[in-house]
C-alpha atoms as a PDB file:
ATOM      1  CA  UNK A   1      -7.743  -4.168  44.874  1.00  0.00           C
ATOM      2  CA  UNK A   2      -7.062  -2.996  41.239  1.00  0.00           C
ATOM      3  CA  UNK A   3      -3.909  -0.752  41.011  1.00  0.00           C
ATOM      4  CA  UNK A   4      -3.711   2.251  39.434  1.00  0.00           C
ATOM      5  CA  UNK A   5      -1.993   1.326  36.152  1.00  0.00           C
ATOM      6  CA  UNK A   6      -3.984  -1.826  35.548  1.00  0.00           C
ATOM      7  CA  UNK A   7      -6.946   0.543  35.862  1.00  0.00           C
ATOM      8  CA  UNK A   8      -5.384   2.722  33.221  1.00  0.00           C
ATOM      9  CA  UNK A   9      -4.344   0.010  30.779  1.00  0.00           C
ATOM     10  CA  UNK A  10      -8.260  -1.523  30.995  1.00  0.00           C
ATOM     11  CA  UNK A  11      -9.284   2.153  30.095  1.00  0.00           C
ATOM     12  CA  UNK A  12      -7.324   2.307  27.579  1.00  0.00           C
ATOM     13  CA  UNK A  13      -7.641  -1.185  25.847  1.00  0.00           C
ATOM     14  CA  UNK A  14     -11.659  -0.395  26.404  1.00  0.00           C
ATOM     15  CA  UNK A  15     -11.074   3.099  24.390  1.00  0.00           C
ATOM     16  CA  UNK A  16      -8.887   1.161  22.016  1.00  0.00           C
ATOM     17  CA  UNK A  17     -11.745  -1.521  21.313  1.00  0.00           C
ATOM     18  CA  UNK A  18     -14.426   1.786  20.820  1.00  0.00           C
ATOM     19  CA  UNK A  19     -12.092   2.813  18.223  1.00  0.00           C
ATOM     20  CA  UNK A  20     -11.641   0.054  16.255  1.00  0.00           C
ATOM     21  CA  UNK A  21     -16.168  -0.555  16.320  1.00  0.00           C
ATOM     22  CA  UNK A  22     -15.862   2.957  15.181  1.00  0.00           C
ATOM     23  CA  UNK A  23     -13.538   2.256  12.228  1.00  0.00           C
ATOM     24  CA  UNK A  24     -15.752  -0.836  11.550  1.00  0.00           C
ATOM     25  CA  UNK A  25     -18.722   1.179  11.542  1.00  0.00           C
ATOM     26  CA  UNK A  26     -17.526   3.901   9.373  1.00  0.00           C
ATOM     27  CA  UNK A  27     -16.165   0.923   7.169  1.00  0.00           C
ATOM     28  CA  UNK A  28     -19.340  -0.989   6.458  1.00  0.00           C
ATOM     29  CA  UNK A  29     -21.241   2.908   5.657  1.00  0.00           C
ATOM     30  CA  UNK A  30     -18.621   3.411   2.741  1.00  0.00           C
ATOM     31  CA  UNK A  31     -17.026   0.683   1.475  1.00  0.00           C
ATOM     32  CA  UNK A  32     -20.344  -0.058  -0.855  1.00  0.00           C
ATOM     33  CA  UNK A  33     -18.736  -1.385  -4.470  1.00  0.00           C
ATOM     34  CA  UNK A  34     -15.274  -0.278  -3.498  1.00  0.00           C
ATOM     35  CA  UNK A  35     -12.493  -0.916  -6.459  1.00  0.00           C
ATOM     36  CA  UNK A  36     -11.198  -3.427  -3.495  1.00  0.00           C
ATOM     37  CA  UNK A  37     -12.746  -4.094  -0.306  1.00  0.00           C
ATOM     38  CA  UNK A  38     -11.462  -6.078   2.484  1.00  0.00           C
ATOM     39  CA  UNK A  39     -13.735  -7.473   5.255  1.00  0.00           C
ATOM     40  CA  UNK A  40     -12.913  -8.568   8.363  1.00  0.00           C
ATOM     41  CA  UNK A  41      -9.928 -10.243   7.714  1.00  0.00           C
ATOM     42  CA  UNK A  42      -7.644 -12.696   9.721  1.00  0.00           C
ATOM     43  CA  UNK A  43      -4.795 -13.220   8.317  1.00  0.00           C
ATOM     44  CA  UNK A  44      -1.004 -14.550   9.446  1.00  0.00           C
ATOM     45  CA  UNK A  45       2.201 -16.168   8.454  1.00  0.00           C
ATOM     46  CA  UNK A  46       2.330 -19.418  11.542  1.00  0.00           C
ATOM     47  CA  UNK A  47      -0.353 -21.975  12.066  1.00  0.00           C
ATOM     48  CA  UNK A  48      -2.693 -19.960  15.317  1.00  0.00           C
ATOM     49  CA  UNK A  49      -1.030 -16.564  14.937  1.00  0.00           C
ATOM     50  CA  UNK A  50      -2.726 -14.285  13.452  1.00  0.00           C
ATOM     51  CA  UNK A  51      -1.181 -10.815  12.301  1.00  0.00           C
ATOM     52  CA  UNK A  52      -4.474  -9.180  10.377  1.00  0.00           C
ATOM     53  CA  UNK A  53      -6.778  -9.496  13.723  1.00  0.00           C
ATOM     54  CA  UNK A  54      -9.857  -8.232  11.394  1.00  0.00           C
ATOM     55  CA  UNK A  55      -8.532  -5.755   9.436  1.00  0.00           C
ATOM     56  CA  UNK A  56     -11.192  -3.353   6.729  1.00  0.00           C
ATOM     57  CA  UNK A  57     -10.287  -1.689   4.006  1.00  0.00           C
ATOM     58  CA  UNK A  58     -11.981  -0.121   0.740  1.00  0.00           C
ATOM     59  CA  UNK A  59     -10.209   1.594  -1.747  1.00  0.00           C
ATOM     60  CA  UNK A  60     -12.303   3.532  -4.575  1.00  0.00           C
ATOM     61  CA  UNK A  61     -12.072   3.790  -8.702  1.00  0.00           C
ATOM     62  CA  UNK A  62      -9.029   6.759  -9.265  1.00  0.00           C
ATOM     63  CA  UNK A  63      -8.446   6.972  -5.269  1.00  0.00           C
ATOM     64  CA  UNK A  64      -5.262   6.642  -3.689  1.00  0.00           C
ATOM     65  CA  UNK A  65      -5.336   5.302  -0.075  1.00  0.00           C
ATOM     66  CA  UNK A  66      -2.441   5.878   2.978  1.00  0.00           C
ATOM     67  CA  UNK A  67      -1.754   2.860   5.174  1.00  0.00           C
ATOM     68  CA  UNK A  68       0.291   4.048   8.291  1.00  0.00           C
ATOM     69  CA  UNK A  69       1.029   2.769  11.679  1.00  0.00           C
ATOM     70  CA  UNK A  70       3.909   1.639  14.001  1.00  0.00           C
ATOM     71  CA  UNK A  71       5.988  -1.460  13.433  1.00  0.00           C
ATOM     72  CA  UNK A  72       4.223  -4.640  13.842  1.00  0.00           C
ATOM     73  CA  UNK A  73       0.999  -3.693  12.864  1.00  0.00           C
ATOM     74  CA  UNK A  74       0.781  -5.531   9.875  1.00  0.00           C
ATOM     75  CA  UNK A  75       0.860  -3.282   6.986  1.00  0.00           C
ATOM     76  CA  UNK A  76       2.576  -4.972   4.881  1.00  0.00           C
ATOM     77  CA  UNK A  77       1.062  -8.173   5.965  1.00  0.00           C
ATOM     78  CA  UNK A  78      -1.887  -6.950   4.643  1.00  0.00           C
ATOM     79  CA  UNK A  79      -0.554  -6.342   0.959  1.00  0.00           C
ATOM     80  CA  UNK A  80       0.664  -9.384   1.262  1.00  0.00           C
ATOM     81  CA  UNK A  81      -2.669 -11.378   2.098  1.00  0.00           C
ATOM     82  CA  UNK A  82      -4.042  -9.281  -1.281  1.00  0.00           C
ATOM     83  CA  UNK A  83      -1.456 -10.893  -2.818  1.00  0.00           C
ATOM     84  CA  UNK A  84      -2.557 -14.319  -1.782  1.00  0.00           C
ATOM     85  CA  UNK A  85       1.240 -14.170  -0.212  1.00  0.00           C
ATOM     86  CA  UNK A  86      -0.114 -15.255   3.153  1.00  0.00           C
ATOM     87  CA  UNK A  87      -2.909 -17.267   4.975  1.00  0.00           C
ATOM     88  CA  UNK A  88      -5.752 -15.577   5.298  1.00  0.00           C
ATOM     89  CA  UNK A  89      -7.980 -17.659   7.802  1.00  0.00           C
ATOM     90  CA  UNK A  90     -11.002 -15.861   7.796  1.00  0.00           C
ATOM     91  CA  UNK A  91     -13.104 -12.527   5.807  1.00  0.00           C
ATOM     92  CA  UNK A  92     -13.240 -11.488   2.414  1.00  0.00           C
ATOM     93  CA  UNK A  93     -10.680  -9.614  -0.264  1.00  0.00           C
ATOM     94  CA  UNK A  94     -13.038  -8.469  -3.621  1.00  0.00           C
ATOM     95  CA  UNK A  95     -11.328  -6.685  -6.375  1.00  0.00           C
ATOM     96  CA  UNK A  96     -14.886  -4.868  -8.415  1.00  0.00           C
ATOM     97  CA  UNK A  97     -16.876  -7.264  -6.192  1.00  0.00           C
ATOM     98  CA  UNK A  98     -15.418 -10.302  -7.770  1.00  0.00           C
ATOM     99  CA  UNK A  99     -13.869 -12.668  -4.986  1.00  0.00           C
ATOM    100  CA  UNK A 100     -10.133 -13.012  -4.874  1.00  0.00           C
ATOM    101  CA  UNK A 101      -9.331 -14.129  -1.222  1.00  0.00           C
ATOM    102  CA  UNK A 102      -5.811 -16.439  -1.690  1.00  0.00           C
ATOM    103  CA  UNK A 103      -5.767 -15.619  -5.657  1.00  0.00           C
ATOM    104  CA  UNK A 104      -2.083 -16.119  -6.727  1.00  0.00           C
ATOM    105  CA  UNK A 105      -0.264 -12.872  -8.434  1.00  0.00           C
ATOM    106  CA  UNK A 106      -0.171 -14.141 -11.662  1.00  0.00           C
ATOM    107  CA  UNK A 107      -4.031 -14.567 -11.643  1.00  0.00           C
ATOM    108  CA  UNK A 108      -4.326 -11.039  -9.966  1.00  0.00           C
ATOM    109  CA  UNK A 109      -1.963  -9.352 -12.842  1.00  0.00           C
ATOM    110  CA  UNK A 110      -4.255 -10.427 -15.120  1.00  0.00           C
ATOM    111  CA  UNK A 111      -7.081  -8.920 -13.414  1.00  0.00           C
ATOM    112  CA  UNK A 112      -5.557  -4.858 -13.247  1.00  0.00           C
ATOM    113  CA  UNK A 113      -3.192  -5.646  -9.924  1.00  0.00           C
ATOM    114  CA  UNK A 114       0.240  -3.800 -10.456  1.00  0.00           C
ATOM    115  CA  UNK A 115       3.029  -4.392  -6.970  1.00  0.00           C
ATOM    116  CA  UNK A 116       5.859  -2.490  -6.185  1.00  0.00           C
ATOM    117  CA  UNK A 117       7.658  -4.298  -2.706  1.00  0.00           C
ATOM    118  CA  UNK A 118      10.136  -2.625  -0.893  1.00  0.00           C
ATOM    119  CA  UNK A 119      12.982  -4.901  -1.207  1.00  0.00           C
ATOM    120  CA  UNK A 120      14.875  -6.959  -4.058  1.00  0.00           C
ATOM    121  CA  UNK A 121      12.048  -5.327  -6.435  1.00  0.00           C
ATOM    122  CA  UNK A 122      14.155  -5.042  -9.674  1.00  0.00           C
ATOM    123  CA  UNK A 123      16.074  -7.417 -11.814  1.00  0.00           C
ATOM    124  CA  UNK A 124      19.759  -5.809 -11.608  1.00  0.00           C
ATOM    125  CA  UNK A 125      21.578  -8.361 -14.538  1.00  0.00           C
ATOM    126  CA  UNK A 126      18.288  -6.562 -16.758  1.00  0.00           C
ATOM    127  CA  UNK A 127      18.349  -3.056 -18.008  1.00  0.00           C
ATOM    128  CA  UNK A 128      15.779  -0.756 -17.484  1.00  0.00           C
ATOM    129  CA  UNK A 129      14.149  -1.320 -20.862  1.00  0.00           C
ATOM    130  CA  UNK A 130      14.213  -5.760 -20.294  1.00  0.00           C
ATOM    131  CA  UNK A 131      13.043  -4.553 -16.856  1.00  0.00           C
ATOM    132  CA  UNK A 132       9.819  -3.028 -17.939  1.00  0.00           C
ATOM    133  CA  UNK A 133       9.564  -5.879 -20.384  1.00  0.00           C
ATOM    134  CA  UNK A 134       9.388  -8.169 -17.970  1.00  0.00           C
ATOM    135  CA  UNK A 135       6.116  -6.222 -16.892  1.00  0.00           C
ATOM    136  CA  UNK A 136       4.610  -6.922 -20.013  1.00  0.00           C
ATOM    137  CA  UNK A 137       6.159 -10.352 -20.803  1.00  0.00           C
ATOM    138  CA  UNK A 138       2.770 -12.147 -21.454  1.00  0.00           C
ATOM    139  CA  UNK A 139       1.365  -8.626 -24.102  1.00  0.00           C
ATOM    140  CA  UNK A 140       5.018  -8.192 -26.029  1.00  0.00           C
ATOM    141  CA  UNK A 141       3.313  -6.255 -28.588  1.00  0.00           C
ATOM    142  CA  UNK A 142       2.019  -3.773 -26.002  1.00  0.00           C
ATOM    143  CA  UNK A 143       5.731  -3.193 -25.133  1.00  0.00           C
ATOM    144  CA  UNK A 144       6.018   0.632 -27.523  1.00  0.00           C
ATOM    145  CA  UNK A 145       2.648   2.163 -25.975  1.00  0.00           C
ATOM    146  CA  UNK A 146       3.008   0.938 -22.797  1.00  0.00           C
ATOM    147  CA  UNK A 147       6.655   1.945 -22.962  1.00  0.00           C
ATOM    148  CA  UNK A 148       5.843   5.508 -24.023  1.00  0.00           C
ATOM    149  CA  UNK A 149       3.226   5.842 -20.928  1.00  0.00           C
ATOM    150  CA  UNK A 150       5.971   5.404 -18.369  1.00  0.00           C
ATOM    151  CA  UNK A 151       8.504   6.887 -20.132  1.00  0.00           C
ATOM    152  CA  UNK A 152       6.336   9.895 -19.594  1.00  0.00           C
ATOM    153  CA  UNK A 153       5.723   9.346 -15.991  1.00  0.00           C
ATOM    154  CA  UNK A 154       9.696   8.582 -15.815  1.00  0.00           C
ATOM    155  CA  UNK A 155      11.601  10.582 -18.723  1.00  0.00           C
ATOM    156  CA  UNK A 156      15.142   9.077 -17.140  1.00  0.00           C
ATOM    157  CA  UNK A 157      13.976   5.442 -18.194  1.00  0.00           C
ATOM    158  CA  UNK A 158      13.784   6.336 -21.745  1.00  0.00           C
ATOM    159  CA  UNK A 159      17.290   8.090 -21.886  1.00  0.00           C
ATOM    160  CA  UNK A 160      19.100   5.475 -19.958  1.00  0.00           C
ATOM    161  CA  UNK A 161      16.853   2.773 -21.074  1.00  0.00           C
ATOM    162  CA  UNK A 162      19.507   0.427 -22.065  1.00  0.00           C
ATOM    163  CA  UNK A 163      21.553   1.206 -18.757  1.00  0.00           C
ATOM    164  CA  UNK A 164      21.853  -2.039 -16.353  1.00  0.00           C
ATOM    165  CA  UNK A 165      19.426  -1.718 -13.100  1.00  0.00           C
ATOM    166  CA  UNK A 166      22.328  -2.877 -10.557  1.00  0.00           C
ATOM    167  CA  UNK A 167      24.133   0.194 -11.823  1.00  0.00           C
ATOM    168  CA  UNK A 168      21.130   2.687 -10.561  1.00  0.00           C
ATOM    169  CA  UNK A 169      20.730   4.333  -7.040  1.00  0.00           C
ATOM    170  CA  UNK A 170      17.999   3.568  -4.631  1.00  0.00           C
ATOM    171  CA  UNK A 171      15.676   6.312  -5.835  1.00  0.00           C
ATOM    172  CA  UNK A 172      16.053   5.606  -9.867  1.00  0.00           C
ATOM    173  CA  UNK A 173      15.738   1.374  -8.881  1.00  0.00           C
ATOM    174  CA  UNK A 174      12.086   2.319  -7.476  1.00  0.00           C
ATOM    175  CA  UNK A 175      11.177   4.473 -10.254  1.00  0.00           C
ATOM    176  CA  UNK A 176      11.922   1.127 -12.271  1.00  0.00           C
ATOM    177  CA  UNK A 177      10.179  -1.145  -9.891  1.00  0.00           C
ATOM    178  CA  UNK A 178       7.019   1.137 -10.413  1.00  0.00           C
ATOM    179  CA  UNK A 179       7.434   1.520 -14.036  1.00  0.00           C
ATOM    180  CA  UNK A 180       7.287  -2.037 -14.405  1.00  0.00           C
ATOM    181  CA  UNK A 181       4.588  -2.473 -12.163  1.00  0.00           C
ATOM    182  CA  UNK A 182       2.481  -0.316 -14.317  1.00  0.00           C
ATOM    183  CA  UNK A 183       3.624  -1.761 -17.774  1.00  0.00           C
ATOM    184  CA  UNK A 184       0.624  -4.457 -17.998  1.00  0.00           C
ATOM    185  CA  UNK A 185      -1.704  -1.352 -17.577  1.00  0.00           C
ATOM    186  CA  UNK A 186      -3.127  -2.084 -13.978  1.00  0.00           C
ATOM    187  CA  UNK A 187      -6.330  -0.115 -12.616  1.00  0.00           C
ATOM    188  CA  UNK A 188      -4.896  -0.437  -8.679  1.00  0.00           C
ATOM    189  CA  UNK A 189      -1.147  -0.282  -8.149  1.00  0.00           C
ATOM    190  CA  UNK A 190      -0.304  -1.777  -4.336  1.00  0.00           C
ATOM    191  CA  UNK A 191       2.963   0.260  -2.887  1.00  0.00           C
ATOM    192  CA  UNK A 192       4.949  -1.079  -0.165  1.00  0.00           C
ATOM    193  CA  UNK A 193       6.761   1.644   1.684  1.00  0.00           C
ATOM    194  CA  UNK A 194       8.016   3.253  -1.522  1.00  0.00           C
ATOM    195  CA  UNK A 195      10.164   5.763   0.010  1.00  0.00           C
ATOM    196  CA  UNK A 196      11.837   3.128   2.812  1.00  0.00           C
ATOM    197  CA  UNK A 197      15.977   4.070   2.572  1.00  0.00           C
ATOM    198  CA  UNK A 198      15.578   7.259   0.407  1.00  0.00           C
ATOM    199  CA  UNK A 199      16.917  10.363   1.113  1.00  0.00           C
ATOM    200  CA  UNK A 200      14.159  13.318   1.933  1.00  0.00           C
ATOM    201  CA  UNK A 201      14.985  14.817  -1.862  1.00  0.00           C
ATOM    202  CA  UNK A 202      14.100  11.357  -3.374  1.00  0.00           C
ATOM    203  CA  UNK A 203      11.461  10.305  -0.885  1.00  0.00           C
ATOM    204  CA  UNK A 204       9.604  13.569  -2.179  1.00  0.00           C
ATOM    205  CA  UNK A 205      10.284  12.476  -5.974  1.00  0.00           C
ATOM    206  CA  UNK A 206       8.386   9.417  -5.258  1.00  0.00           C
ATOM    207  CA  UNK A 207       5.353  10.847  -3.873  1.00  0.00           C
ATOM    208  CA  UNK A 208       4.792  13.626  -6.348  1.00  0.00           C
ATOM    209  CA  UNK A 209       5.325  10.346  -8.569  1.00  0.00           C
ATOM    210  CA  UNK A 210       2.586   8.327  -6.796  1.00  0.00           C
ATOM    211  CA  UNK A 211       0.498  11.126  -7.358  1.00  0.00           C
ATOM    212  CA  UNK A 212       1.158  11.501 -11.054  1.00  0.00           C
ATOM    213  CA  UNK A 213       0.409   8.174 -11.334  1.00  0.00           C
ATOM    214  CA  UNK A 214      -2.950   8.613  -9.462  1.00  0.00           C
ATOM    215  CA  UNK A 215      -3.818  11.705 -11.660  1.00  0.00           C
ATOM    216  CA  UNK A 216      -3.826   9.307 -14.893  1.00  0.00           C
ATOM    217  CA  UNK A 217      -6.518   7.205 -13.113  1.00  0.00           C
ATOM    218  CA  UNK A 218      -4.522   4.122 -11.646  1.00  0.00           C
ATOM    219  CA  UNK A 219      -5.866   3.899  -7.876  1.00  0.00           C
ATOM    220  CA  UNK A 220      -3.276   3.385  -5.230  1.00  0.00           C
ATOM    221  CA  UNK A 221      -2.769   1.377  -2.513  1.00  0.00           C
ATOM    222  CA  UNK A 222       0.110   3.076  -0.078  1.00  0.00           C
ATOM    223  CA  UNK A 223       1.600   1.573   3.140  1.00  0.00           C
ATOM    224  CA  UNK A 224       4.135   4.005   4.238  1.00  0.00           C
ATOM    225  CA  UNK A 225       6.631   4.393   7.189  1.00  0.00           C
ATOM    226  CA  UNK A 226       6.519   8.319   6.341  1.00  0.00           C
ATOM    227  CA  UNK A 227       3.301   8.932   7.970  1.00  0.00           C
ATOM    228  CA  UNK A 228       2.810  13.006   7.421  1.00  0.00           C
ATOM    229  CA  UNK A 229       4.019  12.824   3.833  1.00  0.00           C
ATOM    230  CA  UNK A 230       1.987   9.604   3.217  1.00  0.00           C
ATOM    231  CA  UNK A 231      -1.075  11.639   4.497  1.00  0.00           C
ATOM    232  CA  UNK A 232      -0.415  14.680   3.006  1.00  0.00           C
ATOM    233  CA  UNK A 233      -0.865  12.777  -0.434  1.00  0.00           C
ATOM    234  CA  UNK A 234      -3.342  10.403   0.202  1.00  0.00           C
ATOM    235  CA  UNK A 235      -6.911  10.760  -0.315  1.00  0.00           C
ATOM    236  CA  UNK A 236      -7.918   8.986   2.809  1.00  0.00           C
ATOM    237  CA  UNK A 237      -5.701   7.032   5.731  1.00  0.00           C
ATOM    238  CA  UNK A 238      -6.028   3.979   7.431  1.00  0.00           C
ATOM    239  CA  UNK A 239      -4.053   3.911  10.870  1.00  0.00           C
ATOM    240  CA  UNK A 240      -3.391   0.255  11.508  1.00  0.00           C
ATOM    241  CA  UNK A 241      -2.938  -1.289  15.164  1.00  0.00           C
ATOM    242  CA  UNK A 242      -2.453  -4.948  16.127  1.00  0.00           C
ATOM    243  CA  UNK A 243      -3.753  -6.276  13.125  1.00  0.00           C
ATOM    244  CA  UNK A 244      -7.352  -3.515  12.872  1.00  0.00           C
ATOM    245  CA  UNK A 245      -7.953  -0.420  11.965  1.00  0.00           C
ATOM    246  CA  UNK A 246      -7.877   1.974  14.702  1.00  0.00           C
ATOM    247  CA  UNK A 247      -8.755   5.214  12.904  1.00  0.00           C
ATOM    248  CA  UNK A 248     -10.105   5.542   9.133  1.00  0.00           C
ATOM    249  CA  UNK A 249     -10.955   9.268   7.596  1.00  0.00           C
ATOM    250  CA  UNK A 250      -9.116  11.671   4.866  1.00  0.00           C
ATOM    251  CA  UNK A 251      -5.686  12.366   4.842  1.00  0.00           C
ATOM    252  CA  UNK A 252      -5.851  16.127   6.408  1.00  0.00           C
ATOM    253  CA  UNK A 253      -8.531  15.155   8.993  1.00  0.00           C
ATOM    254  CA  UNK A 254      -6.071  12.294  10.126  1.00  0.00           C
ATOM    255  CA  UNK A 255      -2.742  14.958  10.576  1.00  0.00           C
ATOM    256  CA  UNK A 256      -5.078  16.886  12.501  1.00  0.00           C
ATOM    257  CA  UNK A 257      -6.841  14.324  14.876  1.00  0.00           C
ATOM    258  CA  UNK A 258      -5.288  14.396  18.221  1.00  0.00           C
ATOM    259  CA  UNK A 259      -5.804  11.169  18.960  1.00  0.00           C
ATOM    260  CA  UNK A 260      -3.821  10.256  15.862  1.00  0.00           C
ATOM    261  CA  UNK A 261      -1.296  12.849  16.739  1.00  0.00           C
ATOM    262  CA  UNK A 262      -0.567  11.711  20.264  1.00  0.00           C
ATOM    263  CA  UNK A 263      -0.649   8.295  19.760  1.00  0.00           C
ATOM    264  CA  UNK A 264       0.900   7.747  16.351  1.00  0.00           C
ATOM    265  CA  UNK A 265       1.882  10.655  14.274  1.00  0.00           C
ATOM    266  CA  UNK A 266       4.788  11.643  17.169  1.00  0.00           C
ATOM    267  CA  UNK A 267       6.530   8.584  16.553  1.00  0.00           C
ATOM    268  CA  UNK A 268       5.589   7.855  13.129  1.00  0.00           C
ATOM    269  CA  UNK A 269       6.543  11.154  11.085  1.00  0.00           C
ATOM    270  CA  UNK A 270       9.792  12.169  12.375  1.00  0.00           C
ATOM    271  CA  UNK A 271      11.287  12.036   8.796  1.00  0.00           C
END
């Protein structure tokens, strides 16, 4: 005889598995010639585990896209297997249709990929200004107008451009690590958690940031711990589980789902 709470699990794994055919659905109706598209992919770090457990996701020209979900379920894995950082066993990663499934991040620079990682993402010996040269090492004559473009973004850099990076706090190192990322002039800028170990004052300096950045036409490509200020910003969410999407619509419609609200956003958005 089945016990109550087995019962209850199978209902909810079956309610789980309507969700993600749902997301998949919706997925395949919009993703059309996405900016980047990812179908269906597997994806993972040791030989027969797999992390991405066939994961979609389209991001639009000028759009910038949310990526939340509890720990584990392989948000940052999936930068990473944009990145060609990680195995990806199975689907497809496109960047304007053109396929770039296990393309290395030198080859992905060069086609309009900017990254910003969470950790160890500035060179502290460097100051800011050999930082953000180091963005544009392969275009040095680009340096000036590129320079001016995040110097407007980031006045700070320009004042204090000759100031070391290992001197900076967390908050000014990030607005570095995303000034560089957006020397070489990228058209989608990949964030990984860029608020992670700020304080509330700087975490909200970096989104009205993000969005600057968005508003000058540079897509964006968020995963974010901070799930109500991530969605808040975001054009549309993605609410990863295990590895898939489990729910997929705009920013506001996801902070206001109760589903989403019950089962993620209580434990997510504290901050």
């Amino acid at each position: 005889m089945t016990s109550p709470l087995s019962k209850a699990k199978s209902q909810a794994e079956a309610e789980r598995e309507q969700d993600y055919a749902a997301a998949r659905e919706k997925h395949l109706s919009a993703a059309g010639d996405a900016l980047v598209r990812l179908d269906d992919v597997f994806a993972g770090y040791v030989p027969g585990v797999n992390i991405l457990n066939g994961c979609d996701l389209h991001c639009d020209e000028g759009e910038l896209v949310g990526i939340i979900g509890p720990n584990g379920a392989g948000k940052s894995t999936l930068l990473k297997a944009m990145l060609g950082m990680v195995d990806v066993r199975s689907g497809s990663i496109t960047l304007r249709g053109d396929d770039i499934t296990g393309a290395k991040a030198h080859q992905l620079v060069a086609k309009g990929v900017g990254f910003v990682p969470q950790t160890n993402n500035v060179f502290p010996r460097l100051t800011i200004e050999e930082n953000l040269q180091m963005g544009l090492y392969h275009e040095p004559k680009k340096f000036s107008e590129r320079f001016d473009y995040v110097a407007e973004l980031f006045p700070a850099l320009k004042t204090r451009r000759k100031q070391r990076a290992g001197s900076l706090s967390g908050g000014e190192r990030q607005m570095v690590a995303m000034g560089r990322a957006l020397m070489p002039n990228p058209s989608v800028l990949l964030l990984d958690e860029p608020s992670a170990g700020l304080s509330p004052a700087l975490q909200d300096e970096v989104f009205i940031r993000c969005r600057q950045i968005n508003a000058t036409g540079v897509s964006i490509i968020m995963v974010e711990q901070n799930a109500r200020r991530c969605l808040q910003i975001c054009d549309r969410g993605y609410v990863l589980d295990q590895g898939r999407n489990a729910y997929t619509a705009s920013g506001k419609d996801l902070m206001n789902d109760p589903k989403v609200i019950e089962l993620y956003l209580g434990t997510l958005a504290k901050a």
